[in-house]
Every structure is written in structure tokens, then in C-alpha cells.
N, C-alpha and C. Protein backbone atom coordinates (compact mmCIF):
# COMPACT_ATOMS: atom_id res chain seq x y z
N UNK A 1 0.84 -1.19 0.00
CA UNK A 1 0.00 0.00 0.00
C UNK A 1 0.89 1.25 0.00
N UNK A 2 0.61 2.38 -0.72
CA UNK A 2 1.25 3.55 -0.87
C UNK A 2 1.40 3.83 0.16
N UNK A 3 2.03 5.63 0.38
CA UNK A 3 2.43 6.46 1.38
C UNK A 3 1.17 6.99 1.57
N UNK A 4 0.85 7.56 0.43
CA UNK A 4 -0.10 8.46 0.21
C UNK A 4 -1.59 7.94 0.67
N UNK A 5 -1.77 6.59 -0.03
CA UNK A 5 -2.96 5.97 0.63
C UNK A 5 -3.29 5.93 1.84
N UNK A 6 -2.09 5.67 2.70
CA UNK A 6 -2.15 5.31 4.27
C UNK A 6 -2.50 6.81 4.34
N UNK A 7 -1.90 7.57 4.16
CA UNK A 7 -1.95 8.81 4.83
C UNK A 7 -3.67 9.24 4.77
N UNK A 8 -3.91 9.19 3.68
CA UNK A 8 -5.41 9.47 3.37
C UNK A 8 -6.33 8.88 4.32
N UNK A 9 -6.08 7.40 4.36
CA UNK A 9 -7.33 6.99 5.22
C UNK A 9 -6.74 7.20 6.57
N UNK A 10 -5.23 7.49 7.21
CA UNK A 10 -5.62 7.87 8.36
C UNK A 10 -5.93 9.36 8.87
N UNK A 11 -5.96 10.13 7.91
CA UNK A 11 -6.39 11.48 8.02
C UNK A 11 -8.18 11.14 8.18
N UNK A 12 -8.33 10.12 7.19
CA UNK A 12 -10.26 10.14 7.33
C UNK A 12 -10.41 9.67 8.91
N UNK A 13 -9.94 8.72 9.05
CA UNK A 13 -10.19 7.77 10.29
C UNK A 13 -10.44 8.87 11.49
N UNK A 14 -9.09 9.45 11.37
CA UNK A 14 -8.53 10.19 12.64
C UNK A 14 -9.17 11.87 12.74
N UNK A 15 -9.64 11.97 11.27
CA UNK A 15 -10.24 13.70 11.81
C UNK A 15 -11.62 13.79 12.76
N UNK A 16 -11.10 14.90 13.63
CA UNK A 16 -11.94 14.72 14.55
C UNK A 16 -12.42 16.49 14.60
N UNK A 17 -13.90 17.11 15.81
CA UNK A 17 -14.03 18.22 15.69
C UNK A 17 -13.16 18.87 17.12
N UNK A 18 -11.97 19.40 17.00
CA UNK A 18 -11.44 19.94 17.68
C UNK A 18 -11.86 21.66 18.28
N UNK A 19 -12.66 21.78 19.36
CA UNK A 19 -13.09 23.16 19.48
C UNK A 19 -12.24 23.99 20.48
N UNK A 20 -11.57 23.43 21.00
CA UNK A 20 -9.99 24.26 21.62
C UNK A 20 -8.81 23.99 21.25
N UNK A 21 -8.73 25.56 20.65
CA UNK A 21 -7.55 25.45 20.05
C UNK A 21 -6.44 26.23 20.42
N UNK A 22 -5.00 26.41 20.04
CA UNK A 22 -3.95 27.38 20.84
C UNK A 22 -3.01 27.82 19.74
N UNK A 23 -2.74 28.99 19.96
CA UNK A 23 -1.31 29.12 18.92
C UNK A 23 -0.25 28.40 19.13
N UNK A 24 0.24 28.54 17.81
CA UNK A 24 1.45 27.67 17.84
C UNK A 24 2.37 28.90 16.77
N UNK A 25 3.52 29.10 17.11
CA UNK A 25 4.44 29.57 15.40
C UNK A 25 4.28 28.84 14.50
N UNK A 26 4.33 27.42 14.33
CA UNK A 26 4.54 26.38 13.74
C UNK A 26 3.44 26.31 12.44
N UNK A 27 2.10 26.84 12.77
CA UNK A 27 1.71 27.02 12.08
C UNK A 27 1.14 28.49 11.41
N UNK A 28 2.31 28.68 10.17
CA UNK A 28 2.10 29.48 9.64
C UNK A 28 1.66 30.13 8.51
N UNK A 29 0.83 31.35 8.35
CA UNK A 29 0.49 31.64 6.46
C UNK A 29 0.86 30.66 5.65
N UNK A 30 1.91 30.49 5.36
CA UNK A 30 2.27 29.28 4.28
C UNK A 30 1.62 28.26 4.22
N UNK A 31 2.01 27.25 5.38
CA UNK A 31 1.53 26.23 5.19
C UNK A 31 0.24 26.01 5.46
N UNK A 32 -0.98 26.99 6.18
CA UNK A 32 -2.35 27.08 5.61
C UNK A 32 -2.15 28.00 4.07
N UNK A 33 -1.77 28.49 4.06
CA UNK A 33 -1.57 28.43 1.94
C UNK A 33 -1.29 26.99 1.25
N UNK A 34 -0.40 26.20 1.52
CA UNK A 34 -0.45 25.20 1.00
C UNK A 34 -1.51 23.90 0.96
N UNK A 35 -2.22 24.34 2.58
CA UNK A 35 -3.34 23.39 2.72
C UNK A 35 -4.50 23.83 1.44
N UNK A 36 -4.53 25.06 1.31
CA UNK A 36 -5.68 25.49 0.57
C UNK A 36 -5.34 25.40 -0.73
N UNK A 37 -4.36 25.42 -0.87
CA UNK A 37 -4.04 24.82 -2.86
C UNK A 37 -4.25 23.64 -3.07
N UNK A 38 -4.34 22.36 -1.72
CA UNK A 38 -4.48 21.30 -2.05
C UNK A 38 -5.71 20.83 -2.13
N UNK A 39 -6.63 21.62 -1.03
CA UNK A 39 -7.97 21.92 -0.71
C UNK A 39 -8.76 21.96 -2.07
N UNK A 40 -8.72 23.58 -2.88
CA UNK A 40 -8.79 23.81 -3.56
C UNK A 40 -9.40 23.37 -5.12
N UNK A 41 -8.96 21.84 -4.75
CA UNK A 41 -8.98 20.75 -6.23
C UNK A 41 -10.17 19.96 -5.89
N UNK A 42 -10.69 20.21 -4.66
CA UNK A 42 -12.23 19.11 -4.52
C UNK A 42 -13.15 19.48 -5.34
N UNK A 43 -14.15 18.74 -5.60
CA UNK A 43 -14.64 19.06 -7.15
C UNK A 43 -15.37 19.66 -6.64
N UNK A 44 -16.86 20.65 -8.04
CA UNK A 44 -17.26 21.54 -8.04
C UNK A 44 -18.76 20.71 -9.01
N UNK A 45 -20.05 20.96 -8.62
CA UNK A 45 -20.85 20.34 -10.32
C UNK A 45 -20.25 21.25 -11.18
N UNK A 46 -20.73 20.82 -12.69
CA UNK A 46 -20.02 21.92 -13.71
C UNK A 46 -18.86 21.60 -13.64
N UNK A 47 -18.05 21.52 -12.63
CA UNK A 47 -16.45 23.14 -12.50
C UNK A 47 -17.48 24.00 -12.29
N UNK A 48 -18.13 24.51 -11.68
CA UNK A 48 -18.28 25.92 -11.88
C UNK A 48 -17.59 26.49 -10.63
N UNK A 49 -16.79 25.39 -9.58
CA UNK A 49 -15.73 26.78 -8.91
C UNK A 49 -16.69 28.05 -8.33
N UNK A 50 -17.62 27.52 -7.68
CA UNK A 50 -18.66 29.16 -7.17
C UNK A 50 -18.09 29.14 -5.39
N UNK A 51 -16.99 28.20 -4.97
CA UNK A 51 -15.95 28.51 -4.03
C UNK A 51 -15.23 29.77 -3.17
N UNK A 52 -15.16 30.47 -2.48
CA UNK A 52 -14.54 32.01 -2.08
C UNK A 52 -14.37 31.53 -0.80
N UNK A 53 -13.09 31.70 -0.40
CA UNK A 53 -12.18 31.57 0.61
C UNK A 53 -11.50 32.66 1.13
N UNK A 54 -11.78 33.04 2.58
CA UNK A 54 -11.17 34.13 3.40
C UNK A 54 -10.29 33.50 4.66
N UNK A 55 -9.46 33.61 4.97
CA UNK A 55 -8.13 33.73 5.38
C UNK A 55 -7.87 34.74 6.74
N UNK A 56 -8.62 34.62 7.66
CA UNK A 56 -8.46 35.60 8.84
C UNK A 56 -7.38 35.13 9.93
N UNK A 57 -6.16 35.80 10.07
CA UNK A 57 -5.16 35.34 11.45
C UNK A 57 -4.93 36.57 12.19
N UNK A 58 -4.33 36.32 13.36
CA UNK A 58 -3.62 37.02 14.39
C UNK A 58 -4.81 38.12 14.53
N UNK A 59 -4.44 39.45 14.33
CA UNK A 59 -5.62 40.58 15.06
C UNK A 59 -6.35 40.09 14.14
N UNK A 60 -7.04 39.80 13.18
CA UNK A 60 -7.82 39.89 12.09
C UNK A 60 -8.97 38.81 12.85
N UNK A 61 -7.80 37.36 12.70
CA UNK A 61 -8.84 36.23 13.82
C UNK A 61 -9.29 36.89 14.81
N UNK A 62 -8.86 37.60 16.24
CA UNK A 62 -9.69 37.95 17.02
C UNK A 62 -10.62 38.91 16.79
N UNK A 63 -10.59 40.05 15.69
CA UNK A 63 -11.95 40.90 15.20
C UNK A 63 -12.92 39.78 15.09
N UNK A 64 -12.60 39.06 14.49
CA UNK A 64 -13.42 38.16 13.48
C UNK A 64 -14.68 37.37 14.64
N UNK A 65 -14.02 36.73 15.88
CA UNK A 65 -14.44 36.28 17.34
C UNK A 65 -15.05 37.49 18.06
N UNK A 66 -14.48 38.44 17.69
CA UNK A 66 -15.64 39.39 18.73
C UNK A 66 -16.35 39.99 18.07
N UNK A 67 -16.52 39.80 16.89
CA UNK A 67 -17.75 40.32 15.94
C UNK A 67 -19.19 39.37 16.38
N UNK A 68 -18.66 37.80 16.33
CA UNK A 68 -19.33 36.73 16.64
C UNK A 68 -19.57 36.92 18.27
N UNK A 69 -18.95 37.10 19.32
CA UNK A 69 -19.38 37.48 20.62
C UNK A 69 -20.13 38.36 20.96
N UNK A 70 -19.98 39.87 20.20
CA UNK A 70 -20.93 40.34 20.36
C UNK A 70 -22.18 40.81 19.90
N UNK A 71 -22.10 40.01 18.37
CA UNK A 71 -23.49 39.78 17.58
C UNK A 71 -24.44 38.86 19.10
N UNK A 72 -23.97 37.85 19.27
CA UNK A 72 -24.48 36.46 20.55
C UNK A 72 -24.84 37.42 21.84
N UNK A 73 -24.13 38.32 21.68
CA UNK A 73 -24.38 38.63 23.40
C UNK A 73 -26.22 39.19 23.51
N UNK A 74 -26.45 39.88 22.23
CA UNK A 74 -28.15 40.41 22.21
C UNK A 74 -28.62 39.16 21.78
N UNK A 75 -28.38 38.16 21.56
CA UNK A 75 -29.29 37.34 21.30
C UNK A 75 -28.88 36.20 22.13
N UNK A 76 -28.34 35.53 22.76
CA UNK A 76 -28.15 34.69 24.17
C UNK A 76 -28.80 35.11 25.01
N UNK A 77 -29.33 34.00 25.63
CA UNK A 77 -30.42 34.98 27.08
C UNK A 77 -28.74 35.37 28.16
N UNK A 78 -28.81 36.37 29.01
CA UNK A 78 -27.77 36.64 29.87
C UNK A 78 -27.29 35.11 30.41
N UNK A 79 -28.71 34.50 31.47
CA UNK A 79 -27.58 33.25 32.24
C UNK A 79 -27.03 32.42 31.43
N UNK A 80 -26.80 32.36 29.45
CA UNK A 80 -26.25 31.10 28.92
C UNK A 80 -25.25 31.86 28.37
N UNK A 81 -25.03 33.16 28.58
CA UNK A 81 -23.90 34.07 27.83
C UNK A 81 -22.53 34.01 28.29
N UNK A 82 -22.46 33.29 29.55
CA UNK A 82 -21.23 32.89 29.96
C UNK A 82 -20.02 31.70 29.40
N UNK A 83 -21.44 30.47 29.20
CA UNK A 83 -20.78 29.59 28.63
C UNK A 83 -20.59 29.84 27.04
N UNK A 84 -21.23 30.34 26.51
CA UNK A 84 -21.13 30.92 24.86
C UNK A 84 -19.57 31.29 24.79
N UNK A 85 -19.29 32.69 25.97
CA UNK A 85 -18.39 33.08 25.59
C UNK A 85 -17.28 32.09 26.03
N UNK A 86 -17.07 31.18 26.75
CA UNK A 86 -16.13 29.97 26.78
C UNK A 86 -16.14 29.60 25.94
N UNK A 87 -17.34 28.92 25.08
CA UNK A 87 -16.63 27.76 23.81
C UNK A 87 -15.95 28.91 22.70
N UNK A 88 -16.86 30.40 22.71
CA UNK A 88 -16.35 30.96 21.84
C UNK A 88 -14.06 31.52 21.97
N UNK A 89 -13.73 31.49 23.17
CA UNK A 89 -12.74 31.74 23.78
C UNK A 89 -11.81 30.41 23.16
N UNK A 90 -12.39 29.65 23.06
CA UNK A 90 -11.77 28.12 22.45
C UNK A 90 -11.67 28.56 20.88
N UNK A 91 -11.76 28.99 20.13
CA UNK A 91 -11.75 28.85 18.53
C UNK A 91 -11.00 30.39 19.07
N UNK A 92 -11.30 31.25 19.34
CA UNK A 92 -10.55 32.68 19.55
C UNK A 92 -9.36 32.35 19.56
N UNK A 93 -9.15 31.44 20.76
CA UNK A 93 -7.33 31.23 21.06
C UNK A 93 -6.32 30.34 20.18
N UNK A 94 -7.04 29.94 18.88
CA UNK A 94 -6.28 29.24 17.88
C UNK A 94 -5.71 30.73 17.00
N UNK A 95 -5.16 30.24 16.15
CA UNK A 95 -3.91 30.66 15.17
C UNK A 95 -5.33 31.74 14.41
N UNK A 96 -5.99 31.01 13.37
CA UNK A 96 -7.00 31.93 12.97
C UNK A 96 -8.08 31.34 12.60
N UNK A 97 -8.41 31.52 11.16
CA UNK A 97 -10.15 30.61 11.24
C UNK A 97 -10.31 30.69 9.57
N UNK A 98 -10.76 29.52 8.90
CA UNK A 98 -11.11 29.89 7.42
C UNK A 98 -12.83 30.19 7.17
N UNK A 99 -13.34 31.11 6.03
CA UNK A 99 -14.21 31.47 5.94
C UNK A 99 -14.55 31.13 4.68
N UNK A 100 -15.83 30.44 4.32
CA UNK A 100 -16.01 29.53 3.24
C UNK A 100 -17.54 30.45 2.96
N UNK A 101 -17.21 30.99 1.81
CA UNK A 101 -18.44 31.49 0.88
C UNK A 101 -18.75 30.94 -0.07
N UNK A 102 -19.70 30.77 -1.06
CA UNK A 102 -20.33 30.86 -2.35
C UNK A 102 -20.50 32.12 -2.83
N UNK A 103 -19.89 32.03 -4.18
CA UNK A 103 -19.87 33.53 -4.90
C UNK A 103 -21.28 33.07 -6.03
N UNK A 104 -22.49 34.08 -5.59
CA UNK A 104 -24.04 34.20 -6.10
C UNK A 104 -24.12 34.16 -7.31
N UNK A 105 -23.36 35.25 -7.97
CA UNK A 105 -23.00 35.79 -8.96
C UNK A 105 -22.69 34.26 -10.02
N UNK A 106 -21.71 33.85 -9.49
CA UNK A 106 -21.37 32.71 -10.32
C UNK A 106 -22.42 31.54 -10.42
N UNK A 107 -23.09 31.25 -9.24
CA UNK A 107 -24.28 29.88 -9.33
C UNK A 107 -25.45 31.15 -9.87
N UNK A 108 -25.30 32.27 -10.26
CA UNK A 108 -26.97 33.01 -11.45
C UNK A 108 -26.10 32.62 -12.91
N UNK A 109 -25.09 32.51 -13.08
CA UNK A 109 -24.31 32.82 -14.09
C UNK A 109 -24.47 30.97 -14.80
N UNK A 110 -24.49 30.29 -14.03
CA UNK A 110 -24.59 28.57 -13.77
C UNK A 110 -26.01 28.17 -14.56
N UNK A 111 -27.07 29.06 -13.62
CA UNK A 111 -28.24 28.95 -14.03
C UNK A 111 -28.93 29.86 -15.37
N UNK A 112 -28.16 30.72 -15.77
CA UNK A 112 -28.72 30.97 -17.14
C UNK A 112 -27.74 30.53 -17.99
N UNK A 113 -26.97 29.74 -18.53
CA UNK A 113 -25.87 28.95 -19.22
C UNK A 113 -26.84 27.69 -19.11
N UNK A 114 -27.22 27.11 -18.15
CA UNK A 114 -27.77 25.77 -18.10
C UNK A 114 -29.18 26.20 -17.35
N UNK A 115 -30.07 25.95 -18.13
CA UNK A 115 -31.78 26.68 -17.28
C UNK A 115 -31.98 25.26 -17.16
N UNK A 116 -32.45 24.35 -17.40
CA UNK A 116 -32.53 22.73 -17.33
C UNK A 116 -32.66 22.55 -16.02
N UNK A 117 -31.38 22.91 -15.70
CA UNK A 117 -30.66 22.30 -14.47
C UNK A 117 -30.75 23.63 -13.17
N UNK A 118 -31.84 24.84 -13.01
CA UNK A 118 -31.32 26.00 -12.36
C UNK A 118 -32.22 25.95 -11.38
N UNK A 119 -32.66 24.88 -10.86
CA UNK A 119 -32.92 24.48 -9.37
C UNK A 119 -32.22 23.85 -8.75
N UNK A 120 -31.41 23.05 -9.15
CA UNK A 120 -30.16 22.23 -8.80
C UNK A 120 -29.34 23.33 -8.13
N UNK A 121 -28.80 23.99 -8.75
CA UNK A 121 -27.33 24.73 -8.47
C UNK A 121 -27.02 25.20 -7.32
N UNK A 122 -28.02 26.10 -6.82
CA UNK A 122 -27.70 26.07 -5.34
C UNK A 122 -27.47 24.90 -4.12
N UNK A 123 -28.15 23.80 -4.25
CA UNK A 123 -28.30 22.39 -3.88
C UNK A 123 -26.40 22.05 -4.14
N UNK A 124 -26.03 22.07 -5.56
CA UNK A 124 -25.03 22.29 -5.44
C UNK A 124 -23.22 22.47 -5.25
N UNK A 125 -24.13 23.62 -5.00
CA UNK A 125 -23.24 24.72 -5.07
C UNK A 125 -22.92 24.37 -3.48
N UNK A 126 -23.85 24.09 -2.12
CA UNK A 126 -23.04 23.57 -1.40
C UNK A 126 -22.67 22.13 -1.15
N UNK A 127 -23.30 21.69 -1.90
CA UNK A 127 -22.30 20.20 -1.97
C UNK A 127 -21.18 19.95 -2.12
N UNK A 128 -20.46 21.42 -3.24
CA UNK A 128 -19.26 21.52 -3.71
C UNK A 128 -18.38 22.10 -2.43
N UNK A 129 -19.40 23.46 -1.46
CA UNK A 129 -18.91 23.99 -0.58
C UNK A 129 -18.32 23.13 0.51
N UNK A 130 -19.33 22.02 0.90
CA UNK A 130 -19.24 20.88 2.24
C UNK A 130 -17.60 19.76 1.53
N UNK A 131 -17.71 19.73 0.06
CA UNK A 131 -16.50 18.95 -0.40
C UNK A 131 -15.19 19.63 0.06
N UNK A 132 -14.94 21.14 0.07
CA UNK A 132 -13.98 21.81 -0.11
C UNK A 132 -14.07 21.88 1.34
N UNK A 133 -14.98 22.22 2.19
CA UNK A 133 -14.22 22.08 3.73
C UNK A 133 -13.99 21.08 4.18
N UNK A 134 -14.02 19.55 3.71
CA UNK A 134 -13.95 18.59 4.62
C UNK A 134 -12.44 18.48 3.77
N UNK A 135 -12.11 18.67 2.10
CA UNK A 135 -10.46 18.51 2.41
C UNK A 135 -10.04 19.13 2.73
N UNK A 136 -9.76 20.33 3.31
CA UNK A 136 -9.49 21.49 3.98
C UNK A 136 -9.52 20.70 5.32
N UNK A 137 -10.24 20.52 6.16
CA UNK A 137 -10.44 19.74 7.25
C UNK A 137 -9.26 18.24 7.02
N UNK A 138 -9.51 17.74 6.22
CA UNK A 138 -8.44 16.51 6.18
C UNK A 138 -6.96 17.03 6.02
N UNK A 139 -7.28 17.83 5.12
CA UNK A 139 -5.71 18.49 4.78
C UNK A 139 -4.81 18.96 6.26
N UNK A 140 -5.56 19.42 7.00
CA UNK A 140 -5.84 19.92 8.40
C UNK A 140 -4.99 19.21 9.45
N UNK A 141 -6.09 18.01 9.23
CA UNK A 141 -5.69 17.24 10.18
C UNK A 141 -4.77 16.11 9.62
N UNK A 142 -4.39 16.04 8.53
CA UNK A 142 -3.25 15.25 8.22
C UNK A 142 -2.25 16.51 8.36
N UNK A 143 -2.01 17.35 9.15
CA UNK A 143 -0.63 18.38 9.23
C UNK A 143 -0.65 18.44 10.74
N UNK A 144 -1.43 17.86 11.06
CA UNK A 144 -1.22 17.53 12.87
C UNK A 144 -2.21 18.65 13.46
N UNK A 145 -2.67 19.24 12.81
CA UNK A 145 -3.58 20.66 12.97
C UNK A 145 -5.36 20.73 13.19
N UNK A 146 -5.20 21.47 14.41
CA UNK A 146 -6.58 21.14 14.75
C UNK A 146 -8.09 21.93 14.66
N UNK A 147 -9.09 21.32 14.07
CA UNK A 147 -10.09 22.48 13.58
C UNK A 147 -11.59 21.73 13.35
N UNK A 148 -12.28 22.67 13.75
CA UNK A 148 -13.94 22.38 13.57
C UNK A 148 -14.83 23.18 12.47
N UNK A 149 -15.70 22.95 12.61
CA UNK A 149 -16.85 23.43 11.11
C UNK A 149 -17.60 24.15 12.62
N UNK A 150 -17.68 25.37 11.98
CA UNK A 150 -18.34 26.09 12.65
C UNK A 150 -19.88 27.17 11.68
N UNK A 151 -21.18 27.23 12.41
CA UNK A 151 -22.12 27.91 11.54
C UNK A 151 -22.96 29.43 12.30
N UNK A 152 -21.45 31.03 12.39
CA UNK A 152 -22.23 31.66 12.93
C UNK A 152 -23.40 32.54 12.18
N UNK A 153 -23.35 31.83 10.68
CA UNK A 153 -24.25 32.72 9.61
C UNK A 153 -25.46 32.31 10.01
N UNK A 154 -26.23 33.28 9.63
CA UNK A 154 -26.24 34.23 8.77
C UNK A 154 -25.80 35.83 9.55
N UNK A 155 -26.27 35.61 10.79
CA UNK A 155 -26.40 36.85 11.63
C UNK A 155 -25.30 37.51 11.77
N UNK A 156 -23.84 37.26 11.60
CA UNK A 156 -22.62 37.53 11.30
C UNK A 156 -22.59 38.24 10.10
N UNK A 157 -23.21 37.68 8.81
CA UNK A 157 -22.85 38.22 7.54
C UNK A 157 -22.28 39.50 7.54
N UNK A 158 -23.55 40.31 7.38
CA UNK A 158 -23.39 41.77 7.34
C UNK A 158 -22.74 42.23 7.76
N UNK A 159 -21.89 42.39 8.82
CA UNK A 159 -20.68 43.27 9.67
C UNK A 159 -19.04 42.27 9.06
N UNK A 160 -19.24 41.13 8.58
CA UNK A 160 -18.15 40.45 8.16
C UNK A 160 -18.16 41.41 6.87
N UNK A 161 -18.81 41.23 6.08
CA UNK A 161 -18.41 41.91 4.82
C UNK A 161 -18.19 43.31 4.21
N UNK A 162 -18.79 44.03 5.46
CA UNK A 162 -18.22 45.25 5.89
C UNK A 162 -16.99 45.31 6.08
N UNK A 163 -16.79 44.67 7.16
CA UNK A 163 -15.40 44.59 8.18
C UNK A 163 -14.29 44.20 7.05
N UNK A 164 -14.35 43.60 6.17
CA UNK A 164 -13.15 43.15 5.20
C UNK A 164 -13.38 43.13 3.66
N UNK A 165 -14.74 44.00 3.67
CA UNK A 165 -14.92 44.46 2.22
C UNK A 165 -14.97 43.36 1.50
N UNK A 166 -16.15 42.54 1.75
CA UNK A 166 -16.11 41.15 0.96
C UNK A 166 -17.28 41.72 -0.17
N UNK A 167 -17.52 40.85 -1.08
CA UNK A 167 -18.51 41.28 -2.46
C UNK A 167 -19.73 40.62 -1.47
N UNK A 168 -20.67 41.65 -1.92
CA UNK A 168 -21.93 41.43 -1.58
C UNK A 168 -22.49 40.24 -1.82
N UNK A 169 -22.17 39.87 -3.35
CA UNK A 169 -22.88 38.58 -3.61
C UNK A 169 -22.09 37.28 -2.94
N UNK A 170 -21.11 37.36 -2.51
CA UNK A 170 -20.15 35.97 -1.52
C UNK A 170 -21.66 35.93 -0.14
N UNK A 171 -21.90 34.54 -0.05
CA UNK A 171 -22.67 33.87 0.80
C UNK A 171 -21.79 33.20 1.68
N UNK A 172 -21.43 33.63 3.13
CA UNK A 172 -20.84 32.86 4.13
C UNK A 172 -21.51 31.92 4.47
N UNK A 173 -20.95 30.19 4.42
CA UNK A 173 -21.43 29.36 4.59
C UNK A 173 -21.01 28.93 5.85
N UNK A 174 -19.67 28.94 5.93
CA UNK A 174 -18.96 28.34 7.40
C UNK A 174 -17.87 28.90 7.90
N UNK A 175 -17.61 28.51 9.03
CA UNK A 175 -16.57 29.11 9.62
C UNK A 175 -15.58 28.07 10.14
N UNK A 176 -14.04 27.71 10.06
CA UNK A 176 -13.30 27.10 10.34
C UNK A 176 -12.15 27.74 11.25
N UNK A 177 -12.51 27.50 12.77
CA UNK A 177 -11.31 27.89 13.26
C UNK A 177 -10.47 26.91 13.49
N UNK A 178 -8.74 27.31 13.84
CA UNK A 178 -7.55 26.08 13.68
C UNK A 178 -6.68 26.80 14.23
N UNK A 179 -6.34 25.64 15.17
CA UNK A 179 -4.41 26.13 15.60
C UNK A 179 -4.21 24.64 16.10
N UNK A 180 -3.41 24.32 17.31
CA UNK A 180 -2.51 23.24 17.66
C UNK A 180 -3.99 22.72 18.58
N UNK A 181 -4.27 21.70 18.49
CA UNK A 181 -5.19 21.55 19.26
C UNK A 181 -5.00 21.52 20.98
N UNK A 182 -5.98 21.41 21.61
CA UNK A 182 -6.00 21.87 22.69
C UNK A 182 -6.89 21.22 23.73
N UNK A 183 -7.44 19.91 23.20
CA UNK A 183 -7.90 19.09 24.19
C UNK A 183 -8.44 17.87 23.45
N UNK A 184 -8.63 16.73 23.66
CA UNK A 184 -8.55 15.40 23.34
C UNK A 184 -10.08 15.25 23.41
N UNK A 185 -10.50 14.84 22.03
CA UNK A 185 -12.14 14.57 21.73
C UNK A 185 -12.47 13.43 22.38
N UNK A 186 -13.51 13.61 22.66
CA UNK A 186 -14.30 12.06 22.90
C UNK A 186 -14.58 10.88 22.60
N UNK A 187 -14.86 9.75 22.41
CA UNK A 187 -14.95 8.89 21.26
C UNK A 187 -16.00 9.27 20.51
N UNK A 188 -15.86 8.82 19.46
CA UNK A 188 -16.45 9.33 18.38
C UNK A 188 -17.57 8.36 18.17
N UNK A 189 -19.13 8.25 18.09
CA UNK A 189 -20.36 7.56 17.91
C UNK A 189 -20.11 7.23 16.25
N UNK A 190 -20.68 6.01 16.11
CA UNK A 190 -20.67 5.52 15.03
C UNK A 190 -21.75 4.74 14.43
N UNK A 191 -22.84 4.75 13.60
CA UNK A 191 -23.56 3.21 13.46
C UNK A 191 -22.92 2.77 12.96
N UNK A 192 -23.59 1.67 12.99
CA UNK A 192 -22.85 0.03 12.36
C UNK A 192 -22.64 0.04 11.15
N UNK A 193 -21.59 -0.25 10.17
CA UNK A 193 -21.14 -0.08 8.72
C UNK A 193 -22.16 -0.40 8.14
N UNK A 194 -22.97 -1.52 8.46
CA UNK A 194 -24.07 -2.68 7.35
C UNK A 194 -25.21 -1.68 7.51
N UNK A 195 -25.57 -1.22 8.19
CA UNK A 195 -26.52 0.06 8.56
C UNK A 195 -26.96 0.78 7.63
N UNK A 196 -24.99 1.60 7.48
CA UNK A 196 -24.91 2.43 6.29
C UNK A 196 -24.55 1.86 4.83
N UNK A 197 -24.06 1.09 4.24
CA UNK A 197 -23.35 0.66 3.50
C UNK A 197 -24.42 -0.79 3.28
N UNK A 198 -24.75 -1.12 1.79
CA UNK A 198 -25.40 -2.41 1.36
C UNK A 198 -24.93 -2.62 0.35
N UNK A 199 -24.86 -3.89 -0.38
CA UNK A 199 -24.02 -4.15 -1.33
C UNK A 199 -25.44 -5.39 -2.10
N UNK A 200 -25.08 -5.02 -3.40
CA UNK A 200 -26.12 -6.26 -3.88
C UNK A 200 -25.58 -6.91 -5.16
């Protein structure tokens, strides 16, 4: 069996949702640049590539966390606003966080090229989105690096794309924060393979 193979399935096996995270130097710009070129190649329907990736570290990551803290704080009742801001303090204290949009523009552009098919596209368009964060996520965690799928949209939007001048038509789908992980998951629940999986 290859290098590469092993590596693959133990990146599947082994990725887990890590929600405390810590800086490290170790991981730096680059080599989340390199994760995302590799990322990058998960497929798309079409190709149509309606993909947009934002890149928030160091001060940028913590704007990014207290935009999300204090959007939550008017809408958390007070006595659960404590623990909010703990788990939120866990993704804060990693390295930074990736931000996964759909560009609109491109899935209208999808649907008048192909009308046939222009209920589909949004459907999708995140199918393609959920492909590109989970290798992003594998890529991740095959670099020893630790990170969760996070969903503070929609209520975030508006002040994110302000805050960093994103195009109106980019749809924030998710949020990925990552640094060195920072505490040891649980076991992981599973059904039974035959459950999922039938063969005839």
C-alpha cells in the first residue's frame, strides 16, 4: 500500500471536531496556503468553482471572534452568555479561522448557461462547498492541525463583509477555526457499517 494511501485513510479515520484550540508559530500563512491549494482541487458540479475563501489570522482572527461574541451577546439569554463566551474563547485562542463562501453571482451565471438544471445549483453549489471544507479539514488534520466546522451565519454576515470588504454577492457558509489543538475529543459515535453501507 502507498504512502499516500495510508496517509489518506488515516487522516479520514482520525479527523476529529477539535473546538480548543492554541497558537502555535509552527503554524504558519504558508503552510495554511499550502493546505488550501491542495484543498482547492475538490470538485465543483459543472467546474463551476462558485468557491470564495477568506483567510483571517492574528488581530484579524480575534476581530473576526468578537464580531461573533458580540453579535451572541443580544441574542443569548444573559444566564447562557457565559458559557457561549467559553466555547467561543476556544476557537478565539487558535492561530486563525477559514471562511467559506459561495460567490451568487457565479451559481446566477450557472443557471442561465444551463436553465434545465437551475434548481439544482444552489443544492449544489453547497455540496461543492461541504467537499472543499472537509479537504481542507483533512488536509488539516493530516498536518497535525486542529479544527472544527463552525455555523455563525447568517447573523454575522453583514458586519463580516463590511469589516473586510467582501462582495456582496459571496454567501458565508462556514466558519473554520484552527491552531494546535487543545484538548482530546471524545470517542467518536458511530452506526454500524451494514446500517450504512449495502451491497447487492
Amino acid at each position: 500500500m502507498s504512502v499516500t494511501t495510508t496517509n489518506v485513510k488515516e487522516a479520514i479515520i482520525n479527523r476529529r471536531s477539535i473546538r480548543k484550540v492554541q497558537k502555535n508559530e509552527m503554524i504558519t500563512k504558508e503552510r495554511i496556503n499550502d493546505v488550501l491549494k491542495t484543498a482547492v482541487h475538490a470538485p465543483s458540479s459543472f467546474n463551476m468553482q462558485s468557491a470564495r475563501v477568506i483567510v483571517v489570522m492574528d488581530k484579524e482572527h480575534n476581530k473576526f471572534w468578537d464580531i461573533v461574541k458580540e453579535t451572541l451577546r443580544l441574542r443569548v439569554p444573559a444566564e447562557n452568555f457565559a458559557a457561549t463566551v467559553e466555547r467561543l474563547q476556544g476557537f478565539k485562542e487558535g492561530v486563525g479561522t477559514i471562511l467559506f463562501f459561495e460567490n451568487q453571482e457565479t451559481i446566477k451565471q450557472m443557471q442561465e448557461n444551463a436553465p434545465s438544471y437551475k434548481e439544482q445549483f444552489p443544492y449544489w453549489s453547497h455540496q461543492g462547498s461541504a467537499m472543499l471544507q472537509y479537504a481542507t479539514w483533512l488536509s488539516l488534520s493530516a498536518e497535525g492541525i486542529g479544527a472544527s466546522i463552525q455555523h455563525y451565519n447568517p447573523i454575522i454576515d453583514e458586519e463580516v463583509k463590511q469589516t473586510w470588504d467582501i462582495p456582496s454577492e459571496w454567501s458565508l457558509i462556514a466558519q473554520m477555526p484552527f491552531g494546535e489543538p487543545n484538548e482530546q475529543p471524545g470517542e467518536k459515535a458511530s452506526l454500524p457499517f451494514e446500517d450504512i453501507v449495502k451491497f447487492y
